[in-house]
PDB file of N, CA and C in Angstrom:
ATOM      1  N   UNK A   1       0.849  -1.175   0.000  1.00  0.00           N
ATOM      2  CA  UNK A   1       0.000   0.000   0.000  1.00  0.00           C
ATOM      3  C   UNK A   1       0.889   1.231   0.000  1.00  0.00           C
ATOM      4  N   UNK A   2       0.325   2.333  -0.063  1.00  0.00           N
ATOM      5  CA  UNK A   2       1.123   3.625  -0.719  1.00  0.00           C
ATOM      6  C   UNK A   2       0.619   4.603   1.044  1.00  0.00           C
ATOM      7  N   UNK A   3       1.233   5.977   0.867  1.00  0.00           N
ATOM      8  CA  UNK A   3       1.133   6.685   2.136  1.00  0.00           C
ATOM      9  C   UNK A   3      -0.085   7.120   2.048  1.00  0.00           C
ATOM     10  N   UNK A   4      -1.057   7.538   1.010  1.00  0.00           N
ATOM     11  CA  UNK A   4      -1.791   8.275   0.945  1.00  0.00           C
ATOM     12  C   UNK A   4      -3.444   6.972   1.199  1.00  0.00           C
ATOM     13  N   UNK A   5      -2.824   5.755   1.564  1.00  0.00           N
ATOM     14  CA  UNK A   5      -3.907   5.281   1.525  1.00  0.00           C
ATOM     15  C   UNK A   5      -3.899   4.453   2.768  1.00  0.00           C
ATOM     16  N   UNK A   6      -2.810   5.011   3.619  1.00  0.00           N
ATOM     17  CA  UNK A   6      -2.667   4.542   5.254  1.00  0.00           C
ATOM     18  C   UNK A   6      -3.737   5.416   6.071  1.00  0.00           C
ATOM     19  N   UNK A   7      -3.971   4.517   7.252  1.00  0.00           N
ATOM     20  CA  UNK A   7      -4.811   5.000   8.199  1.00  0.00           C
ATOM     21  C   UNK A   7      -4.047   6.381   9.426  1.00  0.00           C
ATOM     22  N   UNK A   8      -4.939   7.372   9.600  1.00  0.00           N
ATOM     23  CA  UNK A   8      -4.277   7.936  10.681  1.00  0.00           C
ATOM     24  C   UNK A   8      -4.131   7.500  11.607  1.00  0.00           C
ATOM     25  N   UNK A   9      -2.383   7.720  12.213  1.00  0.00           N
ATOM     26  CA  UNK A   9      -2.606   7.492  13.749  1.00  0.00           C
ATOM     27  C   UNK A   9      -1.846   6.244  13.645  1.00  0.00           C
ATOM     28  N   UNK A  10      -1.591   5.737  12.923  1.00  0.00           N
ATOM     29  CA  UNK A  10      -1.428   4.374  12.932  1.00  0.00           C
ATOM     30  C   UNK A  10       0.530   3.831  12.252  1.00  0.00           C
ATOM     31  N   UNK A  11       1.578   3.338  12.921  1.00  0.00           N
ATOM     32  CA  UNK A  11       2.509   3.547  12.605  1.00  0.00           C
ATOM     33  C   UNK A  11       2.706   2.600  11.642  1.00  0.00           C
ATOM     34  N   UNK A  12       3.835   3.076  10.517  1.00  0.00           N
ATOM     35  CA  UNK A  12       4.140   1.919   9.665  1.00  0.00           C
ATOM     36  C   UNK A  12       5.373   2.503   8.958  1.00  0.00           C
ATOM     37  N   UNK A  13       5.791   1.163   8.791  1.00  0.00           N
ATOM     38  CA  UNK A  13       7.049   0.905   8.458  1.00  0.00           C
ATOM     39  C   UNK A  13       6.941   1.301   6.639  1.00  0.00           C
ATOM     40  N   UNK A  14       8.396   1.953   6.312  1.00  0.00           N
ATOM     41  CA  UNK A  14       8.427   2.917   4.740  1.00  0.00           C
ATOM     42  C   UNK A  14       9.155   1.440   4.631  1.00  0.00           C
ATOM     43  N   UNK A  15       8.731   0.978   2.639  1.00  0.00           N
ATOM     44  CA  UNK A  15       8.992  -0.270   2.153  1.00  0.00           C
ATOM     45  C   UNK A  15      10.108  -0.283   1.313  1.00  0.00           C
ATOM     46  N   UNK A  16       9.519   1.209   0.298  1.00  0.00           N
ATOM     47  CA  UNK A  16      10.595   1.795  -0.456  1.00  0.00           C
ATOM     48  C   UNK A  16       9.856   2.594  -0.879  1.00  0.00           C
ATOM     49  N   UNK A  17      10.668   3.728  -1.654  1.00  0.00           N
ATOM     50  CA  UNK A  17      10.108   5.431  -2.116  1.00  0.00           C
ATOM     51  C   UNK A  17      10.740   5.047  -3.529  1.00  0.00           C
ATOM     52  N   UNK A  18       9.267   5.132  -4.526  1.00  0.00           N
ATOM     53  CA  UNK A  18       9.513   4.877  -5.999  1.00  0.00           C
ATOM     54  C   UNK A  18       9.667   6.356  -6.659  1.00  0.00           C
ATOM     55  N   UNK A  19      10.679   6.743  -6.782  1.00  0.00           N
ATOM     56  CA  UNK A  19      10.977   8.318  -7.492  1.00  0.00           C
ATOM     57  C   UNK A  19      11.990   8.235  -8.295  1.00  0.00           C
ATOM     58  N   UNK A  20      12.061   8.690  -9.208  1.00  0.00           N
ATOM     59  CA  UNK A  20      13.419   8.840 -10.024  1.00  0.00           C
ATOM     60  C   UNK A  20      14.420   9.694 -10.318  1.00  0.00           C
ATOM     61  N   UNK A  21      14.021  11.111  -9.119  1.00  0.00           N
ATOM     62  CA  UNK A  21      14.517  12.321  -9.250  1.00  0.00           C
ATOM     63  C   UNK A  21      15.713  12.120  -8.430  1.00  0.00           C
ATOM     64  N   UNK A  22      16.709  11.691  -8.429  1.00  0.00           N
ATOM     65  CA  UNK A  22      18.324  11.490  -7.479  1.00  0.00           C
ATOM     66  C   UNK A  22      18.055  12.541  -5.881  1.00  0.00           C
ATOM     67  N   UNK A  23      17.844  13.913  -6.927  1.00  0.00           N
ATOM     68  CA  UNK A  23      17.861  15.321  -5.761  1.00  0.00           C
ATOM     69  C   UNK A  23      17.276  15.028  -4.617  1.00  0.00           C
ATOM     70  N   UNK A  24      15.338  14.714  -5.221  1.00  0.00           N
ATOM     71  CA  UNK A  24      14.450  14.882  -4.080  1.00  0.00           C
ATOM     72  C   UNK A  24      14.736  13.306  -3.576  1.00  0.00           C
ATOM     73  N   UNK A  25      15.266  12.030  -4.057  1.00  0.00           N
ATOM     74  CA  UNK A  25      15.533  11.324  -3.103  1.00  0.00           C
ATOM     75  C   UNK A  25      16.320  11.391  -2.135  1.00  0.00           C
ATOM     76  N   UNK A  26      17.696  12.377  -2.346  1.00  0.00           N
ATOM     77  CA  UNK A  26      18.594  12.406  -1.353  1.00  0.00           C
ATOM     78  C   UNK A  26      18.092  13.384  -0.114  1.00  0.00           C
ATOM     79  N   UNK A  27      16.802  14.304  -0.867  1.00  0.00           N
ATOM     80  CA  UNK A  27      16.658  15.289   0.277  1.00  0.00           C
ATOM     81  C   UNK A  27      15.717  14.299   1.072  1.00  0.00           C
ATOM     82  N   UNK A  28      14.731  13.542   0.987  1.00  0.00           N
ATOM     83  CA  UNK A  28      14.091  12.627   1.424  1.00  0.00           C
ATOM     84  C   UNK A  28      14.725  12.167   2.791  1.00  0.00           C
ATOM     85  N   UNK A  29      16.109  11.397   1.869  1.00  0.00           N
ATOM     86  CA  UNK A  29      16.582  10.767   3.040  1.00  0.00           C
ATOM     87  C   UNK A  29      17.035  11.300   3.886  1.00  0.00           C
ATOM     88  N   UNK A  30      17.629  12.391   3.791  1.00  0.00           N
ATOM     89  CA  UNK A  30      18.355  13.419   4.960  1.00  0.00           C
ATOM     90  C   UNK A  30      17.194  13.856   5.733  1.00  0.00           C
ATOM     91  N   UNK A  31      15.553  13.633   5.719  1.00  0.00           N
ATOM     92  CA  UNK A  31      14.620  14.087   6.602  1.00  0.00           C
ATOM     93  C   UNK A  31      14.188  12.630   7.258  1.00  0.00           C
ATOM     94  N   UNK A  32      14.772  11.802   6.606  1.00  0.00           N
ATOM     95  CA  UNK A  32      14.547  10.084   7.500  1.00  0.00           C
ATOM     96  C   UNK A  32      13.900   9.193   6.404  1.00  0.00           C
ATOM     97  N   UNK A  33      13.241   9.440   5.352  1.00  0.00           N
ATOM     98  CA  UNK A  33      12.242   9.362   4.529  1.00  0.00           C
ATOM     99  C   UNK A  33      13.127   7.886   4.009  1.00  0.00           C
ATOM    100  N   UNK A  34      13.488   7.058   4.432  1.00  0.00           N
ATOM    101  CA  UNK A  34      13.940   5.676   3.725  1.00  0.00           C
ATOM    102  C   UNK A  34      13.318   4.438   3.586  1.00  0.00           C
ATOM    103  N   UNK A  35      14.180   3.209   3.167  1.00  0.00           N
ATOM    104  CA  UNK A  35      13.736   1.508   3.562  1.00  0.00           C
ATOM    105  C   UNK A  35      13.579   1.925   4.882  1.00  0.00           C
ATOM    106  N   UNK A  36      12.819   1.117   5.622  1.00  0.00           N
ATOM    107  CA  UNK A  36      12.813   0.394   6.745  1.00  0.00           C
ATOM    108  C   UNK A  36      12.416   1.404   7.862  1.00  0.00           C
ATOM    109  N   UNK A  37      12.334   2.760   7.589  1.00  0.00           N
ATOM    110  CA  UNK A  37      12.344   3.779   8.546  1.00  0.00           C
ATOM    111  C   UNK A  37      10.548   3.949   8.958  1.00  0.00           C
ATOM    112  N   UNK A  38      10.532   4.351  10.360  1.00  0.00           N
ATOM    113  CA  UNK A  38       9.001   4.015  10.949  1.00  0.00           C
ATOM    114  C   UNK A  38       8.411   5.584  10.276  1.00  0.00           C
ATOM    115  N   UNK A  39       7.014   5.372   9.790  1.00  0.00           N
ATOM    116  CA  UNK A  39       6.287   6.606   9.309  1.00  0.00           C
ATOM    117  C   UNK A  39       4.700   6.638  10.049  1.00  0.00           C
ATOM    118  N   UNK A  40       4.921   7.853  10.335  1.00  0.00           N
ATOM    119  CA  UNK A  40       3.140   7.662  11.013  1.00  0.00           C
ATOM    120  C   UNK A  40       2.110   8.989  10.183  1.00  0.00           C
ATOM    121  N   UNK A  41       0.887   8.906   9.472  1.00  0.00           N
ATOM    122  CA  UNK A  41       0.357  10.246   8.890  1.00  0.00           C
ATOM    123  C   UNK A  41      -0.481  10.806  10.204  1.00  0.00           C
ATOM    124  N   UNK A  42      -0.478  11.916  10.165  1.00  0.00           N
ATOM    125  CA  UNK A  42      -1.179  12.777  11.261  1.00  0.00           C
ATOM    126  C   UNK A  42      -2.451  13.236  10.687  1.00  0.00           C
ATOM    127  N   UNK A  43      -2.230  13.858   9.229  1.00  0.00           N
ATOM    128  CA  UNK A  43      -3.454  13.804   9.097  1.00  0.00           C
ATOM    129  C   UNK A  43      -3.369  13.536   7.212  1.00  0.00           C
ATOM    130  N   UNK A  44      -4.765  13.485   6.844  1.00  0.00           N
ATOM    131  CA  UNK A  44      -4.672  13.602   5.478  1.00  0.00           C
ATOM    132  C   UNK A  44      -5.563  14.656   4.803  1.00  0.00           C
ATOM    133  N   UNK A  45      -5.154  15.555   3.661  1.00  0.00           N
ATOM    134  CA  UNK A  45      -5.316  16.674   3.134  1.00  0.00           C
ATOM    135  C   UNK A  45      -6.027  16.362   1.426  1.00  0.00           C
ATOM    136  N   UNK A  46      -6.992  17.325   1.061  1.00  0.00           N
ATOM    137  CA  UNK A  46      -6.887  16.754  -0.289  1.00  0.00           C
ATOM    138  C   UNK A  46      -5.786  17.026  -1.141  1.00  0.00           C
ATOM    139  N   UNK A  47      -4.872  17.880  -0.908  1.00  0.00           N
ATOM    140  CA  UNK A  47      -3.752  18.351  -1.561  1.00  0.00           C
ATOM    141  C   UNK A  47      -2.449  17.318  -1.235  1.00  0.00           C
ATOM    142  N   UNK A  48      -2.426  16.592  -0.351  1.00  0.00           N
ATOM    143  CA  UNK A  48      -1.747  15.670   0.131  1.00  0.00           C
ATOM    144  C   UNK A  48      -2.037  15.005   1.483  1.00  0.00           C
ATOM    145  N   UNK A  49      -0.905  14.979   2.828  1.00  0.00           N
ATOM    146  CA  UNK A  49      -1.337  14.462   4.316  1.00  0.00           C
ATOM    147  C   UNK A  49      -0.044  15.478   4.717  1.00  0.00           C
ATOM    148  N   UNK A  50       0.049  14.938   6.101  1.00  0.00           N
ATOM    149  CA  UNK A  50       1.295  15.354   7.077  1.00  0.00           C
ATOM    150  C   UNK A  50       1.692  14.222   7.764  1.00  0.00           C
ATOM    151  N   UNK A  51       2.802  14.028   7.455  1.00  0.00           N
ATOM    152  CA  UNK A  51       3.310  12.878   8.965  1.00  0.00           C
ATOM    153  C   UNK A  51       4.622  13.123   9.344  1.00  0.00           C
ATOM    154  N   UNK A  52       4.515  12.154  10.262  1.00  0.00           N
ATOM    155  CA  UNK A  52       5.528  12.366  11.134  1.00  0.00           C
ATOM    156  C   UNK A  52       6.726  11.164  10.647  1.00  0.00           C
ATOM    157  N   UNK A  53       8.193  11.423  10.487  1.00  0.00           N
ATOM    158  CA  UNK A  53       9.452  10.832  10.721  1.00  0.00           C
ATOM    159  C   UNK A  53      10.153  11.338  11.852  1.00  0.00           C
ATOM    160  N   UNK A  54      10.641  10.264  12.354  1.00  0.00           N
ATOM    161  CA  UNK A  54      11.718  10.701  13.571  1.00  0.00           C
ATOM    162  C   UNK A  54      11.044  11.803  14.204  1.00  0.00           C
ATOM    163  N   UNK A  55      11.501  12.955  14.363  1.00  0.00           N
ATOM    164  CA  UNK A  55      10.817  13.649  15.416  1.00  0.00           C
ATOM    165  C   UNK A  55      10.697  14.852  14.762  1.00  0.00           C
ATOM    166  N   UNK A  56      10.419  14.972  13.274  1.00  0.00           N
ATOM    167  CA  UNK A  56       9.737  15.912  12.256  1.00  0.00           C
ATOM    168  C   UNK A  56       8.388  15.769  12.140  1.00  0.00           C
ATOM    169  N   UNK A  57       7.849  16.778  11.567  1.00  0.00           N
ATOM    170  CA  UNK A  57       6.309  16.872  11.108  1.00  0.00           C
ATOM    171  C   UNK A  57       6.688  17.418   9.409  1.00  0.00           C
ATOM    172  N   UNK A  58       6.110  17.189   8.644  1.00  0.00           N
ATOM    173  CA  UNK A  58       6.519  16.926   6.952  1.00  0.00           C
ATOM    174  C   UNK A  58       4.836  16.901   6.455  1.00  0.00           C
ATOM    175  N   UNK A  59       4.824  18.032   5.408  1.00  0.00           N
ATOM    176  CA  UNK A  59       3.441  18.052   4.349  1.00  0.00           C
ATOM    177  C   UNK A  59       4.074  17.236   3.286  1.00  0.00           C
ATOM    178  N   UNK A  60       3.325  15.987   2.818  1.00  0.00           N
ATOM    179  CA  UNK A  60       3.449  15.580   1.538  1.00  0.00           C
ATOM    180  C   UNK A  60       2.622  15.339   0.774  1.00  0.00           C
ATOM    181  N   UNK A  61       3.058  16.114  -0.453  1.00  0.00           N
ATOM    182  CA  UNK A  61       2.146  15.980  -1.703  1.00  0.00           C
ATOM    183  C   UNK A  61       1.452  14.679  -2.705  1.00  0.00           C
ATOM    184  N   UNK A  62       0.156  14.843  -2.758  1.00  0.00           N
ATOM    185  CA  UNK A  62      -0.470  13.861  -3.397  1.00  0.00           C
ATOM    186  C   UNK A  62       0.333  12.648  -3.624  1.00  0.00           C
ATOM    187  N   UNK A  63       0.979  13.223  -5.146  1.00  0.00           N
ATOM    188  CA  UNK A  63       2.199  12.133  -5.967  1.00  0.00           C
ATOM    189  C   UNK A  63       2.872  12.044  -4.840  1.00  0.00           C
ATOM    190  N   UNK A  64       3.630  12.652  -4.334  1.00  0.00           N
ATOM    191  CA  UNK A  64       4.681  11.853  -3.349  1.00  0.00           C
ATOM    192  C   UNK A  64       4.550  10.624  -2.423  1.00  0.00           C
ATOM    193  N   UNK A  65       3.155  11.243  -1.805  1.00  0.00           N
ATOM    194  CA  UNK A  65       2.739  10.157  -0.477  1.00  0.00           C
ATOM    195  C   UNK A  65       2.414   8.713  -1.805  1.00  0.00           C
ATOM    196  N   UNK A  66       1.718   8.879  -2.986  1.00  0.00           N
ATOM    197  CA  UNK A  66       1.820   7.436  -3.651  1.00  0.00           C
ATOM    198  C   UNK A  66       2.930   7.056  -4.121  1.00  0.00           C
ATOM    199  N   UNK A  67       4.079   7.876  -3.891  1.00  0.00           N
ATOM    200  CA  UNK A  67       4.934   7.022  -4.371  1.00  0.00           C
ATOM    201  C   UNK A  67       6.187   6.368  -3.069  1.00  0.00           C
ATOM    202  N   UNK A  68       5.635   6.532  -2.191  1.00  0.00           N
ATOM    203  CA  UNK A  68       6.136   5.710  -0.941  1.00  0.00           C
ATOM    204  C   UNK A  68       5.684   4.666  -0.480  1.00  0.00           C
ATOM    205  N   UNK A  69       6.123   3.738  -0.693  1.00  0.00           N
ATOM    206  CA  UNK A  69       5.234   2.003  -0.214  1.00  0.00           C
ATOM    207  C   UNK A  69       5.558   1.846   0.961  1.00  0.00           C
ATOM    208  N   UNK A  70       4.390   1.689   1.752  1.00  0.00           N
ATOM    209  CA  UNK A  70       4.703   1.459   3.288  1.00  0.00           C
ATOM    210  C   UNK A  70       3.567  -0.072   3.524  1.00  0.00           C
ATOM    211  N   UNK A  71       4.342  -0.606   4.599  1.00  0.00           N
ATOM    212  CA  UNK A  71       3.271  -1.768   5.583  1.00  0.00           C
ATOM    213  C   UNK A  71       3.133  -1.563   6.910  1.00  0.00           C
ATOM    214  N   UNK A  72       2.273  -1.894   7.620  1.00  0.00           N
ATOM    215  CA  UNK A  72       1.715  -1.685   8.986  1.00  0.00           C
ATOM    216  C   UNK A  72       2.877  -2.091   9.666  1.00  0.00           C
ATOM    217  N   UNK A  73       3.985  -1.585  10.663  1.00  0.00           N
ATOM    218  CA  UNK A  73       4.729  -1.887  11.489  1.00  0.00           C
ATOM    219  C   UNK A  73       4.780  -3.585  12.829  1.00  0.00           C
ATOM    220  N   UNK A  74       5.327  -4.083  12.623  1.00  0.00           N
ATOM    221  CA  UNK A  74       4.872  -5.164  13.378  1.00  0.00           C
ATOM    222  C   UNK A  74       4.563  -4.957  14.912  1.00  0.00           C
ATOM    223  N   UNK A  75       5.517  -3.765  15.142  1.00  0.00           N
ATOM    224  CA  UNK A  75       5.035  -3.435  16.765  1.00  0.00           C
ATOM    225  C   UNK A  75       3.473  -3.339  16.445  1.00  0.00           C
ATOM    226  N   UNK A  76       3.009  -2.748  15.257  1.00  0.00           N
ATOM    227  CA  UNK A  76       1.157  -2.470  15.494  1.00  0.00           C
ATOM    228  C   UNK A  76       0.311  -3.492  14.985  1.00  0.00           C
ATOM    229  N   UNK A  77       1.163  -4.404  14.618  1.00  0.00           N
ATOM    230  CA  UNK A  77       0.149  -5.987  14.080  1.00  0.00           C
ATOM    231  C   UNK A  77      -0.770  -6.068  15.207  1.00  0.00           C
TER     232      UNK A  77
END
């Protein structure tokens, strides 16, 4: 499943971020935005959502949040 179609509130683990732009992947990662890294949305927007990495708060846009594959974290199975 993609970010934009996760539940609020609810933590989950990033699977991989499908982008092809080098730039905005490297800026990604320098905000935590990777494999394996825990993601939670706070809320969701029609223009995109907000969530949280590490101990940031981050607006992401429509396309972006679908192009991040995330799964439900096992701590929240």
């Amino acid at each position: 499943m993609n970010l934009k179609e996760a539940v609020e509130g609810k933590e989950y683990r990033i699977q991989q971020v499908l982008i092809q732009d080098e730039e905005l992947d490297g800026f990604l990662f320098s905000l935590g935005c990777y494999e394996g890294e825990k993601i939670t949305v706070i809320a969701h927007r029609r223009s995109g959502c907000t969530v949280s990495i590490k101990d940031g708060r981050y607006s992401v846009d429509n396309q972006l949040a679908e192009a991040i594959m995330i799964e439900l974290d096992n701590a929240e199975a």
